[in-house]
PDB file of N, CA and C in Angstrom:
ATOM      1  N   UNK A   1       0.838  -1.179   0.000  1.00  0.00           N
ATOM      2  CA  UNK A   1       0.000   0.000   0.000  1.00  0.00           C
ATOM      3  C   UNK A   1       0.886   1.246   0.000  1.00  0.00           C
ATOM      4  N   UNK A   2       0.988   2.275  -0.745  1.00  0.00           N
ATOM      5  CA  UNK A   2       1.494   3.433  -1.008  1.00  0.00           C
ATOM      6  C   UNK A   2       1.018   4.313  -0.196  1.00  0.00           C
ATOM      7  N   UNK A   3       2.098   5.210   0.432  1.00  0.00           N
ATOM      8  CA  UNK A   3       1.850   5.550   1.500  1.00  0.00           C
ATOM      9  C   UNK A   3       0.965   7.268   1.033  1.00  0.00           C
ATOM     10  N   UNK A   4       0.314   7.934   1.291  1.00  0.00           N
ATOM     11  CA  UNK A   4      -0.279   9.223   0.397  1.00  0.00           C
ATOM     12  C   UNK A   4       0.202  10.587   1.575  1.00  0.00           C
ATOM     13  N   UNK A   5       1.309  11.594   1.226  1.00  0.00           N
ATOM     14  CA  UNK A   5       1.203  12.727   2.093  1.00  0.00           C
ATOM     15  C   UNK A   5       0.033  13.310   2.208  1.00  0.00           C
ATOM     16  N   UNK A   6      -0.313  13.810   3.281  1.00  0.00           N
ATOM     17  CA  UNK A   6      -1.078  14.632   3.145  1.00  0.00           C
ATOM     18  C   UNK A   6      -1.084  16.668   3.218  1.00  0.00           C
ATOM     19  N   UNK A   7      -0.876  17.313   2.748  1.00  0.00           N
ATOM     20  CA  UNK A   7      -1.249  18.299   2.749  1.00  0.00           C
ATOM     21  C   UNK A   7      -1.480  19.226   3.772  1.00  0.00           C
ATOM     22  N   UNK A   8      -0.673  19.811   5.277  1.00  0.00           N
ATOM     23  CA  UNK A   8      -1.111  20.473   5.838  1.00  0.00           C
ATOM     24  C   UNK A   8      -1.025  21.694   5.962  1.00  0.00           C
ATOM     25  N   UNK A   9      -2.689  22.186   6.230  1.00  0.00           N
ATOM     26  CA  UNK A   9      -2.859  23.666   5.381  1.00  0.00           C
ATOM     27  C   UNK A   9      -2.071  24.607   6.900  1.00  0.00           C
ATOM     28  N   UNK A  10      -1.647  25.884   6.005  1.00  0.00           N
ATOM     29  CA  UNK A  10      -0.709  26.526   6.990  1.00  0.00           C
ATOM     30  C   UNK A  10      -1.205  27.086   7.744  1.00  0.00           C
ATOM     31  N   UNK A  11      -0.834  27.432   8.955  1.00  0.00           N
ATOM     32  CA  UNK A  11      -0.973  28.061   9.835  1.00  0.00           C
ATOM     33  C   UNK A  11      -1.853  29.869   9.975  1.00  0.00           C
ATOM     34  N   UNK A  12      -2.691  30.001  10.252  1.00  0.00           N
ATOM     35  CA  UNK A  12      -3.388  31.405   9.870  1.00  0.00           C
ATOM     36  C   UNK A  12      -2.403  32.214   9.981  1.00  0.00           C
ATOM     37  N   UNK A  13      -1.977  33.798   9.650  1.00  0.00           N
ATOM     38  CA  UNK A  13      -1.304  34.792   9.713  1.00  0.00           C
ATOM     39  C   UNK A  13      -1.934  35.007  10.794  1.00  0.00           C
ATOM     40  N   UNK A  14      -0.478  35.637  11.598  1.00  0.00           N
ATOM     41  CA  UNK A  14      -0.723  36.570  12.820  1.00  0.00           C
ATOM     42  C   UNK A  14      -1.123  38.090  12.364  1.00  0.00           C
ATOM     43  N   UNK A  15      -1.729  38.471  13.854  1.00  0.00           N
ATOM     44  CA  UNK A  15      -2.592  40.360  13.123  1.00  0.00           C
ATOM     45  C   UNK A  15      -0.948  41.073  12.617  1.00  0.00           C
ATOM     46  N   UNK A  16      -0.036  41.229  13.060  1.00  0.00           N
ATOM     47  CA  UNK A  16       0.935  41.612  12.321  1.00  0.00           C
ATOM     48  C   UNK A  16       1.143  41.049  11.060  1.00  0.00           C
ATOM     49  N   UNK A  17       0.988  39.951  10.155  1.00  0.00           N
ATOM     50  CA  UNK A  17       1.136  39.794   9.211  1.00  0.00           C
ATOM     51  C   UNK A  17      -0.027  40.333   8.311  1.00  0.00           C
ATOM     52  N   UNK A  18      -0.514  40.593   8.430  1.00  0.00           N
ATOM     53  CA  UNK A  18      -1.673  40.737   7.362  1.00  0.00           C
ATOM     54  C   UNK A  18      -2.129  42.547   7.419  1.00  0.00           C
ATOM     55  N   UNK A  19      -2.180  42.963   9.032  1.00  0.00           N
ATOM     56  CA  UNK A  19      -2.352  44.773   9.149  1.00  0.00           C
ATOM     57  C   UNK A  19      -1.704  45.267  10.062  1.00  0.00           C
ATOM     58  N   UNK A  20      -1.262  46.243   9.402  1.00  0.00           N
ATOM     59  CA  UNK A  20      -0.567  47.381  10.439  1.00  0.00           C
ATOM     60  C   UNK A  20      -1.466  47.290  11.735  1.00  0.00           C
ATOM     61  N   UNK A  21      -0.846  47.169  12.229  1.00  0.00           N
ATOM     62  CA  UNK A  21      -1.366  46.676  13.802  1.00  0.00           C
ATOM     63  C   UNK A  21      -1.921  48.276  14.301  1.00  0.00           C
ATOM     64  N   UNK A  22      -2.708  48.053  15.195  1.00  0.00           N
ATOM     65  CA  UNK A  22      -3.203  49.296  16.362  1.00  0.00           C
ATOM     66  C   UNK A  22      -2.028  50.099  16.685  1.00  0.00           C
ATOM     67  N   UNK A  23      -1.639  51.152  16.182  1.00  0.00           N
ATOM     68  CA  UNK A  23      -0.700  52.098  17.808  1.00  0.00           C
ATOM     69  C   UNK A  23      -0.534  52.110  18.814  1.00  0.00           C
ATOM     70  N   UNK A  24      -1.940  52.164  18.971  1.00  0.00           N
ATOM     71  CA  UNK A  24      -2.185  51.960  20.812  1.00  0.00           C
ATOM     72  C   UNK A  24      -1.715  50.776  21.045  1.00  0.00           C
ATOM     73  N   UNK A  25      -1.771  49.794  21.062  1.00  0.00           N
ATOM     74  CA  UNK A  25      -2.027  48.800  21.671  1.00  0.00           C
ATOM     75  C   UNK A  25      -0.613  48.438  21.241  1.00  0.00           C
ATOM     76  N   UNK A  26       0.059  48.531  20.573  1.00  0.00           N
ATOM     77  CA  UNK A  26       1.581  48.548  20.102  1.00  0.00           C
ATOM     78  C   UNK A  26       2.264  49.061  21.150  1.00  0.00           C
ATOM     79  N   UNK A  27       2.072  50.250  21.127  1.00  0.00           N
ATOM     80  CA  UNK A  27       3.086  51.330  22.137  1.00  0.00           C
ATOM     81  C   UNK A  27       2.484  50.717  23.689  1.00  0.00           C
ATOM     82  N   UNK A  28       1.099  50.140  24.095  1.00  0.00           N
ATOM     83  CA  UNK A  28       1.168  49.689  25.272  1.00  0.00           C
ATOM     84  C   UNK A  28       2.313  48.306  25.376  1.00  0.00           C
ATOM     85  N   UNK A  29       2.019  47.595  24.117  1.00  0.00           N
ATOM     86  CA  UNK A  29       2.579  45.971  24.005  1.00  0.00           C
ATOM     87  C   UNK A  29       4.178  46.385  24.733  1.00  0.00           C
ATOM     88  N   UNK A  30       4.525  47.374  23.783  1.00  0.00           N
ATOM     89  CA  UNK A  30       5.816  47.889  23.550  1.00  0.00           C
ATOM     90  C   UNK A  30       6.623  48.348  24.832  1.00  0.00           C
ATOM     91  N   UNK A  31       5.694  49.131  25.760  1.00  0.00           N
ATOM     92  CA  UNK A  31       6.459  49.400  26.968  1.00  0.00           C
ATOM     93  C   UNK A  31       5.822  48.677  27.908  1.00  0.00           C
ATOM     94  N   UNK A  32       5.490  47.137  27.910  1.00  0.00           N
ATOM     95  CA  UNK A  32       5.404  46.424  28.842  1.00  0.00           C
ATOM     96  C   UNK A  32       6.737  45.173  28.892  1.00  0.00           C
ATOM     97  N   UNK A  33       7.606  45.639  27.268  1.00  0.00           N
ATOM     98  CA  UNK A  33       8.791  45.102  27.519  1.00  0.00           C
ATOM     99  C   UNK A  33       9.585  45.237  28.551  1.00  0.00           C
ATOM    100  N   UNK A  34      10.907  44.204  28.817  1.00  0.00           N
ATOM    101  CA  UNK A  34      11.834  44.894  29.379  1.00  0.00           C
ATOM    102  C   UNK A  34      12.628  46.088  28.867  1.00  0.00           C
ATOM    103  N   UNK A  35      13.635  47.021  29.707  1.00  0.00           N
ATOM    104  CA  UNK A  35      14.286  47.822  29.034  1.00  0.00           C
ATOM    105  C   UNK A  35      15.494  47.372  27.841  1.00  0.00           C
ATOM    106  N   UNK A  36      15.923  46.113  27.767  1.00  0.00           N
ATOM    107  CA  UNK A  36      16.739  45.311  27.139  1.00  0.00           C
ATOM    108  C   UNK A  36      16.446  45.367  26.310  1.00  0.00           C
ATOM    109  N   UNK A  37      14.763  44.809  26.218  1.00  0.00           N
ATOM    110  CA  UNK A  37      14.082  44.140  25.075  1.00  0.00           C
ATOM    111  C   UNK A  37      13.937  45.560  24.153  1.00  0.00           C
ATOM    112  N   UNK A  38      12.946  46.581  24.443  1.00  0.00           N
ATOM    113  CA  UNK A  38      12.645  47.640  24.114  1.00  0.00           C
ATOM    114  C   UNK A  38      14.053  48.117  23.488  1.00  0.00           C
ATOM    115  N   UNK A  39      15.271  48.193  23.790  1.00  0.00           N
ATOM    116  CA  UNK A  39      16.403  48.936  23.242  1.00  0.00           C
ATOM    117  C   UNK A  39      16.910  48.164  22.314  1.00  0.00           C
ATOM    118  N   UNK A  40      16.994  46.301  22.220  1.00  0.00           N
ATOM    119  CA  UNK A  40      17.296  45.731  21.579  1.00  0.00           C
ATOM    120  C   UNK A  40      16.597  45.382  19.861  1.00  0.00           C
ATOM    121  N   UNK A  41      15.031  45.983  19.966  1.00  0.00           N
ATOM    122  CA  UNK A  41      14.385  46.276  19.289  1.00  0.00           C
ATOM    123  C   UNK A  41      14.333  47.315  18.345  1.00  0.00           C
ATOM    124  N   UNK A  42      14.772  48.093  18.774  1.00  0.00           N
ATOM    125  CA  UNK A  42      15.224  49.604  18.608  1.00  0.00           C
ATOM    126  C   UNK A  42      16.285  49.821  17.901  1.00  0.00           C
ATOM    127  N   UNK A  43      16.906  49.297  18.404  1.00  0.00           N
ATOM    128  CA  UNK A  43      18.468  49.142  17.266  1.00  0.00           C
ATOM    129  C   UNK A  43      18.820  48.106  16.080  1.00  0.00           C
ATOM    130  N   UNK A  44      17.942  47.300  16.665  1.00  0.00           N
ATOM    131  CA  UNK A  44      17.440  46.480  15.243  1.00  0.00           C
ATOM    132  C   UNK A  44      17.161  46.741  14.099  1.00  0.00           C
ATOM    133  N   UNK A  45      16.081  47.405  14.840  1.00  0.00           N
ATOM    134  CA  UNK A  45      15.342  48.465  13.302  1.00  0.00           C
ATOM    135  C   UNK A  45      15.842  49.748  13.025  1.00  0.00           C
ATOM    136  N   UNK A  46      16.726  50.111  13.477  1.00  0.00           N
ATOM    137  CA  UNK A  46      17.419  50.939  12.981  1.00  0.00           C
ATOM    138  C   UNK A  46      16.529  52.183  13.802  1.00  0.00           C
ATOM    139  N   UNK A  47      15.518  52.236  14.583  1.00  0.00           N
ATOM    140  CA  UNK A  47      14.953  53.079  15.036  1.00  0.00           C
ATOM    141  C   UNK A  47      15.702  54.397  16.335  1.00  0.00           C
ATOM    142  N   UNK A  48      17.081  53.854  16.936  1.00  0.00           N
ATOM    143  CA  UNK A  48      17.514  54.926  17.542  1.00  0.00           C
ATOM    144  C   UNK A  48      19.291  54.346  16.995  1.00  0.00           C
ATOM    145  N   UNK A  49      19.738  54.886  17.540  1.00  0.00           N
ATOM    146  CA  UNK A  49      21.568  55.038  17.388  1.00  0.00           C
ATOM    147  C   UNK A  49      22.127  54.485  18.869  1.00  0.00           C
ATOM    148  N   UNK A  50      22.983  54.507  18.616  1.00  0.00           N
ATOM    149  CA  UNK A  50      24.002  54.272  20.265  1.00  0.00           C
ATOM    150  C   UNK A  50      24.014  55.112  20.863  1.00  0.00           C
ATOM    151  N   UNK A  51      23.883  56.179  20.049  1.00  0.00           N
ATOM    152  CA  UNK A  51      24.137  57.526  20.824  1.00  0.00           C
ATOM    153  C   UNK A  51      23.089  57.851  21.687  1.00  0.00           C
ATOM    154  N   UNK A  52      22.056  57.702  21.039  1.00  0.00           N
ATOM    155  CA  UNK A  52      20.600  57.906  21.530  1.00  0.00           C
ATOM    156  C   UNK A  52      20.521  57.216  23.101  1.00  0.00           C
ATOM    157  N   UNK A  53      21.561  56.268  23.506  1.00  0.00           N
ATOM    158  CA  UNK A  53      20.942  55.918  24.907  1.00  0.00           C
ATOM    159  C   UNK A  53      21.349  56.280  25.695  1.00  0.00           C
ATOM    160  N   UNK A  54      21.987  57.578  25.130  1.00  0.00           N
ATOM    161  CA  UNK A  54      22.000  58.709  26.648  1.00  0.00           C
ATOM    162  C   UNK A  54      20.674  59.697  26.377  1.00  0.00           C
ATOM    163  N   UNK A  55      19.962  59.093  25.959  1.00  0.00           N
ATOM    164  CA  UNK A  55      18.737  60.012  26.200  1.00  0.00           C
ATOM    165  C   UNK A  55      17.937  59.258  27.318  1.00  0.00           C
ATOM    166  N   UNK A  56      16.978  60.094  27.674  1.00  0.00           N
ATOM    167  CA  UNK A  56      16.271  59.461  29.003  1.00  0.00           C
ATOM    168  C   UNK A  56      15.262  58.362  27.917  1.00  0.00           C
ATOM    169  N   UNK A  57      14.607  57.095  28.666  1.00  0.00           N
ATOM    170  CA  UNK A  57      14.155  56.277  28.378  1.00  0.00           C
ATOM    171  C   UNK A  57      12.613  56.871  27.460  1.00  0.00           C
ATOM    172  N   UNK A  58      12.004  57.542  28.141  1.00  0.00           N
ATOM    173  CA  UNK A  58      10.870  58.002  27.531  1.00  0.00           C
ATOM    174  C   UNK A  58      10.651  59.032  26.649  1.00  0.00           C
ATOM    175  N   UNK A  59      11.697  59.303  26.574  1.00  0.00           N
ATOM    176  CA  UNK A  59      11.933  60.391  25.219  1.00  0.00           C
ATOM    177  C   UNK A  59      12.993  59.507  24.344  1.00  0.00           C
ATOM    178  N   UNK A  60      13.466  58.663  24.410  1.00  0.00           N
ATOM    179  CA  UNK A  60      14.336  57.887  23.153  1.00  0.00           C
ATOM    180  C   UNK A  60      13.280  56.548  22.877  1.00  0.00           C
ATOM    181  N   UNK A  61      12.454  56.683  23.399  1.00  0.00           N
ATOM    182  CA  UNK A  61      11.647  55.544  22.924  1.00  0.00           C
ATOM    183  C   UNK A  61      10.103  56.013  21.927  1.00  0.00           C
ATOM    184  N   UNK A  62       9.793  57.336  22.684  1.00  0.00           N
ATOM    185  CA  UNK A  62       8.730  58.008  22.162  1.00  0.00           C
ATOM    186  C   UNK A  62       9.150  58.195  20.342  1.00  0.00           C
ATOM    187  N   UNK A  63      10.459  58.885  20.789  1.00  0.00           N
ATOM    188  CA  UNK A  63      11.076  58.925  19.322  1.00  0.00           C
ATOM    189  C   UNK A  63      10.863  58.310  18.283  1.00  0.00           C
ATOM    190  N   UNK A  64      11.275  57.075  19.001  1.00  0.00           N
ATOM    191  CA  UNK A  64      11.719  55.184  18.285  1.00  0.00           C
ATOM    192  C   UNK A  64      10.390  54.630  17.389  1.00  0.00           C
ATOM    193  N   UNK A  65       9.226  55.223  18.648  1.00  0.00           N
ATOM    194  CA  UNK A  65       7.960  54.475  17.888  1.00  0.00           C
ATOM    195  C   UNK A  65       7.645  55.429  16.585  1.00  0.00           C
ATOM    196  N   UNK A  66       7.826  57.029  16.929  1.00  0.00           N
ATOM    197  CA  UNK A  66       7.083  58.006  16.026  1.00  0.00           C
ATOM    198  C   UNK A  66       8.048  57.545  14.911  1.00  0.00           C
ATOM    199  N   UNK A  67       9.065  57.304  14.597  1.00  0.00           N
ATOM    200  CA  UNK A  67      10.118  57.104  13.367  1.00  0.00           C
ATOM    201  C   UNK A  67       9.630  55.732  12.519  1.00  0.00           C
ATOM    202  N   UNK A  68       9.350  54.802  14.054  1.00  0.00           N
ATOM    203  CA  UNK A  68       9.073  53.331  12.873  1.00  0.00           C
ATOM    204  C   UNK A  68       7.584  53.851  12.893  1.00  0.00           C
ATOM    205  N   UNK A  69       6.693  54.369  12.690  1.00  0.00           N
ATOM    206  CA  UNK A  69       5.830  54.732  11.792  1.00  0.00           C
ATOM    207  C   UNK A  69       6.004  55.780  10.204  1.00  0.00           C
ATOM    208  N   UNK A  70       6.765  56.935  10.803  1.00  0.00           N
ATOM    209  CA  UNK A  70       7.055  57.314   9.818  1.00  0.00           C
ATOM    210  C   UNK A  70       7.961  56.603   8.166  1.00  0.00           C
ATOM    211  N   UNK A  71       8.605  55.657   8.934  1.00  0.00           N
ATOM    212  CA  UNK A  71       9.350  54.818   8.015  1.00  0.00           C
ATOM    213  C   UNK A  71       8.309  53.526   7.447  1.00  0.00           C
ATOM    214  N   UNK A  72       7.320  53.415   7.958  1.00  0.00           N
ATOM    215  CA  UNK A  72       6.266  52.106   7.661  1.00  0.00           C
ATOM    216  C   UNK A  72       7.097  51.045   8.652  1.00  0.00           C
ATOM    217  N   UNK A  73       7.445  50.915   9.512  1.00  0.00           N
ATOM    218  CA  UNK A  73       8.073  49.471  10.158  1.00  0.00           C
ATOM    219  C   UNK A  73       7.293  49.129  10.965  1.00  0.00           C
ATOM    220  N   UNK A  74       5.869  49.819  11.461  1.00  0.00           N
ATOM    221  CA  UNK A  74       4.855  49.025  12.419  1.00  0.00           C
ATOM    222  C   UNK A  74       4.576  47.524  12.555  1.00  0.00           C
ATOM    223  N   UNK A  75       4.657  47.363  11.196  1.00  0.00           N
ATOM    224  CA  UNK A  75       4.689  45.521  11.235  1.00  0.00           C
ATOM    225  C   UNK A  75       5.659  44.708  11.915  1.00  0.00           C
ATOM    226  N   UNK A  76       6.506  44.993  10.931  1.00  0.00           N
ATOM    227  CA  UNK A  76       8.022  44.883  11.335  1.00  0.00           C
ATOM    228  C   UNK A  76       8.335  45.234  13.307  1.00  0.00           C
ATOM    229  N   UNK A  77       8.071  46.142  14.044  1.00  0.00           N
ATOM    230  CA  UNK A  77       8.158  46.515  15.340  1.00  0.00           C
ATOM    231  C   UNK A  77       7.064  45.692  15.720  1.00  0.00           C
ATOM    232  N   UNK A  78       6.123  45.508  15.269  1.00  0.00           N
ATOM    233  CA  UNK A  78       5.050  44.219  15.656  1.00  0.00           C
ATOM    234  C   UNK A  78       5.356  42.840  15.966  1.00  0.00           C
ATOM    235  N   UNK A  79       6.047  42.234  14.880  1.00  0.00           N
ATOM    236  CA  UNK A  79       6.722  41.133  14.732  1.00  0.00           C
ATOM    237  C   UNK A  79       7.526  40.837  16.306  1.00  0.00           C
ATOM    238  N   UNK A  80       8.625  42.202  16.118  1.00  0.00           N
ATOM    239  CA  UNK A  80       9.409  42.059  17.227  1.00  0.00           C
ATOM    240  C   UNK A  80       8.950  41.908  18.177  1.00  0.00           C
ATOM    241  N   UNK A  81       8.062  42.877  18.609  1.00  0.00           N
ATOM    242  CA  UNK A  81       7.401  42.654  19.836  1.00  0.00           C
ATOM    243  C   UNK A  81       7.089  41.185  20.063  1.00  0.00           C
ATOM    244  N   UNK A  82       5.951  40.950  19.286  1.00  0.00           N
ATOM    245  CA  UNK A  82       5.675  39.274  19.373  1.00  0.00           C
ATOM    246  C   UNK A  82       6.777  37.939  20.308  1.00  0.00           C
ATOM    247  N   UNK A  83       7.990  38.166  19.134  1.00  0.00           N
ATOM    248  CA  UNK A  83       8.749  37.424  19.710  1.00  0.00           C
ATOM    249  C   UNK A  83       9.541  37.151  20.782  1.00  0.00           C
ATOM    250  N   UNK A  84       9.375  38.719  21.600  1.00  0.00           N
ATOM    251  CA  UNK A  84      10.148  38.733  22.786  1.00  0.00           C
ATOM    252  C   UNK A  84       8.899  38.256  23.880  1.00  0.00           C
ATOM    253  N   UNK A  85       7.565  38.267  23.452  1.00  0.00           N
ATOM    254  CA  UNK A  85       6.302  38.351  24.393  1.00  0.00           C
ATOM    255  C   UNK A  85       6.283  36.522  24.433  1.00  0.00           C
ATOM    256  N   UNK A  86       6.351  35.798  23.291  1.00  0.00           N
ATOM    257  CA  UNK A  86       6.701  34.643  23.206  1.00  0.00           C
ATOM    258  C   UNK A  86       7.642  33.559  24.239  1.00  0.00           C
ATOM    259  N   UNK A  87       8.867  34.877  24.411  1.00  0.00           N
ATOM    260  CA  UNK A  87       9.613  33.964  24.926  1.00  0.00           C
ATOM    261  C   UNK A  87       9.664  34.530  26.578  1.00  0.00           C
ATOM    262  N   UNK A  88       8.683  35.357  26.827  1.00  0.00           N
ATOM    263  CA  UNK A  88       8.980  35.413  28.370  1.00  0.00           C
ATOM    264  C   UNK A  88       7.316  34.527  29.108  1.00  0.00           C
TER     265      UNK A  88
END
């Protein structure tokens, strides 16, 4: 008897894959990180500099979010988020 694969259908898209996610609920997701996480995110995306972390936390982050919108990276900063929320 021949054995037949079957076909398994993929996994639904997460709300980051498919829409620019909420703001709100981003920027809450976002500063319920750690400070690690939040900076490690940040420099990822190219959203602050090295330099930038001599700025105080809530003004180099306020920054961080208004830029990855202006640049379209909400998804992208979505994603991230996700994966650090994943692993704690």
């Amino acid at each position: 008897m021949e054995a037949v694969a079957r076909e398994v259908p993929p996994s639904p898209p997460t709300e980051a894959d498919v829409t620019e996610p909420s703001t709100d609920n981003l920027v809450f997701r976002f500063w319920q990180l750690s400070g690690s996480q939040m900076r490690d995110i940040a420099l990822e995306l190219g959203l602050i500099t090295k330099a930038d972390l001599k700025v105080p936390p809530h003004q180099r982050y306020h920054s961080a979010l208004k830029l990855a919108r202006e640049k379209g990276l909400l998804v992208e900063l979505a994603k991230e988020i996700e994966k650090r929320e994943k692993c704690a």
